[in-house]
C-alpha atoms as a PDB file:
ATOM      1  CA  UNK A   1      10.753   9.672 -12.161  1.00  0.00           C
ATOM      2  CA  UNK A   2       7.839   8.467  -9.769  1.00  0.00           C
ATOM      3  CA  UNK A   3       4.701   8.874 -11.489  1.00  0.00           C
ATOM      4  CA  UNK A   4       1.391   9.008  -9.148  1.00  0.00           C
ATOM      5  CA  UNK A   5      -2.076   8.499 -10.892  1.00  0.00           C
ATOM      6  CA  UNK A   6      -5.003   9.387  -9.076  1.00  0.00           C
ATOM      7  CA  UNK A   7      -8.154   7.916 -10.678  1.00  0.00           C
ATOM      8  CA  UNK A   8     -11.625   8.910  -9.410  1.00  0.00           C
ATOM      9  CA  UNK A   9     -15.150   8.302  -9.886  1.00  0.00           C
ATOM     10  CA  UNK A  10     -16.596  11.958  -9.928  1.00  0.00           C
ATOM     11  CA  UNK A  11     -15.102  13.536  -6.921  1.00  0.00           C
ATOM     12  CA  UNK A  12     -13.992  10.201  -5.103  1.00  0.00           C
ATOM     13  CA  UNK A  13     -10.398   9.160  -5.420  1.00  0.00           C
ATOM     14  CA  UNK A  14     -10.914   5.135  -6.309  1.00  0.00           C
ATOM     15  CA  UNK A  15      -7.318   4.313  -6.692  1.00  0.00           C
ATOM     16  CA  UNK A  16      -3.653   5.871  -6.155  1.00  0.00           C
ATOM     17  CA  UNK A  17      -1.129   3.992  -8.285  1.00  0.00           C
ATOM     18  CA  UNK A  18       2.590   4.771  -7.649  1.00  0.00           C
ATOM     19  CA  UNK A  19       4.811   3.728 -10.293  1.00  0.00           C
ATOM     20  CA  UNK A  20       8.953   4.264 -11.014  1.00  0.00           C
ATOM     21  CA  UNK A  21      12.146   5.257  -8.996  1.00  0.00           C
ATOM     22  CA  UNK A  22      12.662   9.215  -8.321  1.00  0.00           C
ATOM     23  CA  UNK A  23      16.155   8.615  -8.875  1.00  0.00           C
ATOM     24  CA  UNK A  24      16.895  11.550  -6.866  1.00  0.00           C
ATOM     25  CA  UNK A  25      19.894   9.975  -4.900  1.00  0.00           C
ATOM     26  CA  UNK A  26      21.206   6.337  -4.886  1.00  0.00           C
ATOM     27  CA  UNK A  27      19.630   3.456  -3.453  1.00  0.00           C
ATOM     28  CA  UNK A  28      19.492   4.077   0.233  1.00  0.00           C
ATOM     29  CA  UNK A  29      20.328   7.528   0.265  1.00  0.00           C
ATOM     30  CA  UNK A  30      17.081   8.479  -1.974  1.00  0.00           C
ATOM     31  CA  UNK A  31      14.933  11.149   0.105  1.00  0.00           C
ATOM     32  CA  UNK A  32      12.307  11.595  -2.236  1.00  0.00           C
ATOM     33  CA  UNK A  33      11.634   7.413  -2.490  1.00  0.00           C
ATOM     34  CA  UNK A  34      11.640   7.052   0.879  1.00  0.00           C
ATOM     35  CA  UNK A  35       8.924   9.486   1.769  1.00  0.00           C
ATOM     36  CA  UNK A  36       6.423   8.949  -1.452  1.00  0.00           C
ATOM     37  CA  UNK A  37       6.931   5.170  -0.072  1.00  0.00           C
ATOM     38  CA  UNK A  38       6.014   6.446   3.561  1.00  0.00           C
ATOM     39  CA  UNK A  39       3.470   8.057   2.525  1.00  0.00           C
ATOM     40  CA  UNK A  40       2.171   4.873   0.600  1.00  0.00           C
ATOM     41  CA  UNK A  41       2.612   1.952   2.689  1.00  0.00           C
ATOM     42  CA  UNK A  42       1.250   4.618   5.701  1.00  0.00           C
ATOM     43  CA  UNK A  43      -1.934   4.214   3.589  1.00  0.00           C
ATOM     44  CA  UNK A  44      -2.341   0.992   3.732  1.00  0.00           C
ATOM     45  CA  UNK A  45      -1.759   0.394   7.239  1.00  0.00           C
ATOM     46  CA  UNK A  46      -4.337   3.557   8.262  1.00  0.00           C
ATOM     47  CA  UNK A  47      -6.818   1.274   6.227  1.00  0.00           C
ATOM     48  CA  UNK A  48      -5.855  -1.987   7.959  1.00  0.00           C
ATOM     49  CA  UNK A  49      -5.818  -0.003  11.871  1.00  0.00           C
ATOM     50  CA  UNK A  50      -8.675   2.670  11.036  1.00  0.00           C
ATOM     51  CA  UNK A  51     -11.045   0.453   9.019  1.00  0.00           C
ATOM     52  CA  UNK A  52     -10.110  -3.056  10.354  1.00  0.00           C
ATOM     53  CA  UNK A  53     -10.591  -4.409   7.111  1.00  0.00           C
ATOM     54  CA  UNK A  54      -7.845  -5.815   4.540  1.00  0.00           C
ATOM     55  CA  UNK A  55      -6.859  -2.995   2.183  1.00  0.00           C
ATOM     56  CA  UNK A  56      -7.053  -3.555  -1.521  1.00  0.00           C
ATOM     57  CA  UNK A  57      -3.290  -3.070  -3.049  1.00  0.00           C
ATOM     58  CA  UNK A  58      -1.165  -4.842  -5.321  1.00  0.00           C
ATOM     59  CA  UNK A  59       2.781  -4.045  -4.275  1.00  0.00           C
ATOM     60  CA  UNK A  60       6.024  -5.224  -5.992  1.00  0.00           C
ATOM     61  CA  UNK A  61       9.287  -3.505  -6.612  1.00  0.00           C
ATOM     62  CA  UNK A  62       8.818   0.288  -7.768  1.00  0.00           C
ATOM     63  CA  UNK A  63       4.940   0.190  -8.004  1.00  0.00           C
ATOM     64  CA  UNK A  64       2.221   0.477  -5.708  1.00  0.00           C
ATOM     65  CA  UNK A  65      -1.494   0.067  -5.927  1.00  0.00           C
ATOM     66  CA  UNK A  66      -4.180   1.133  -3.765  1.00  0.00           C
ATOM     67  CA  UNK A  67      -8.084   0.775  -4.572  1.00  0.00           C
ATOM     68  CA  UNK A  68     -10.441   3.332  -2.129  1.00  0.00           C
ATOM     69  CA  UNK A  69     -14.044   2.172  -1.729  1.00  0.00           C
ATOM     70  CA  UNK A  70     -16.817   4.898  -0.848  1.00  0.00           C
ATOM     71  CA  UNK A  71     -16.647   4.450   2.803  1.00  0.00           C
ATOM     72  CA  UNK A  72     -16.098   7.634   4.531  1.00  0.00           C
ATOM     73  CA  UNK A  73     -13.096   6.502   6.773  1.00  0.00           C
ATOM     74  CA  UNK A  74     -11.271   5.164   3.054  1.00  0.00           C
ATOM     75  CA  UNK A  75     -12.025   8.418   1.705  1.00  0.00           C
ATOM     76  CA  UNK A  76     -10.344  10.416   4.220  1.00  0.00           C
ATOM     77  CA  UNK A  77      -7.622   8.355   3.936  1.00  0.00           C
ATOM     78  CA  UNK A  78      -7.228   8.526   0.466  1.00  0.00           C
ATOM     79  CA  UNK A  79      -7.745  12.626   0.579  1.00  0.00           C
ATOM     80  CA  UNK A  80      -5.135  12.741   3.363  1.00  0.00           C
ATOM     81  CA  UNK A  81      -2.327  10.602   0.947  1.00  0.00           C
ATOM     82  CA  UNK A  82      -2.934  12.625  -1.798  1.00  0.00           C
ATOM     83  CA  UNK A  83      -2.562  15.792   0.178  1.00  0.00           C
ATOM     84  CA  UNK A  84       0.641  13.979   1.281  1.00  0.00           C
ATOM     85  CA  UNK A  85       2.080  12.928  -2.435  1.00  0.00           C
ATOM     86  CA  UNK A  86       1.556  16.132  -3.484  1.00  0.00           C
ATOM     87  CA  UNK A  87       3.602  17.926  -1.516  1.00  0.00           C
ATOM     88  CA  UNK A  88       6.220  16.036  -2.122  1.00  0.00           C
ATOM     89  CA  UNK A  89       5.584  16.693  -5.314  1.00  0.00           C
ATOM     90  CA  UNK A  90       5.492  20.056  -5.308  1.00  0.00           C
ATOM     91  CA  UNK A  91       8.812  20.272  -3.300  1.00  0.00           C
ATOM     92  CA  UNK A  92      10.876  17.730  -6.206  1.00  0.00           C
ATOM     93  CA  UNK A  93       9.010  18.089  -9.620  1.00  0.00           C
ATOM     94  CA  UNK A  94      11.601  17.265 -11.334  1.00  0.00           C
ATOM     95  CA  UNK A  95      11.411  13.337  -9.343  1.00  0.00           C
ATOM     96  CA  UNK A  96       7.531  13.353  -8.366  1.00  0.00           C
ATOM     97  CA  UNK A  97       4.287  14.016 -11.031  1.00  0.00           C
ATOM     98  CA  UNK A  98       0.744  13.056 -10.172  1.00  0.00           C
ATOM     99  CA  UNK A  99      -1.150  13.114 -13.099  1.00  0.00           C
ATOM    100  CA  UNK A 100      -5.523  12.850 -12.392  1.00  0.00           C
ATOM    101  CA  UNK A 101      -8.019  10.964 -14.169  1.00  0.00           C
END
């Protein structure tokens, strides 16, 4: 299972953290990994081409990172990957869980 944390500082999202295989399907064939991953690495380029700044992420095999300062373009970005986990979520529970802190 893929589990998505979403940590925030009152009603900012600071960081997105992507951890685990859905195991849906195998390796290359896995729907669900290959659009929470899409939807991931998507936010860090929008930071990199929207912001022009270096985005804050720590990646490695099955886990994912991403730290959100204040900045108004950041926190769109982060609202807008959220939105985007979380459908996927909502569409393969039994793969996907975002838990909030």
């Amino acid at each position: 299972m893929i589990k998505i944390t979403i940590l925030y500082d009152q009603e900012l999202i600071k960081q997105i953290t992507i951890e685990g295989h859905s195991n849906f399907k195998a390796s290359g064939q896995d729907i669900v990994c290959a659009g929470v991953s899409a939807v991931a690495e998507g936010s860090v380029n929008a930071i990199e081409e929207i912001t022009k700044k270096k985005p804050n992420y720590i990646m490695k095999d099955g886990y994912l990172s991403i730290t959100y300062s204040n900045e108004h373009d950041l926190q769109l970005i982060a609202k807008v990957t959220y939105a985007q986990l979380q459908t996927i979520a909502i569409s393969y529970p039994k793969n996907v869980k975002i838990i909030e802190k």
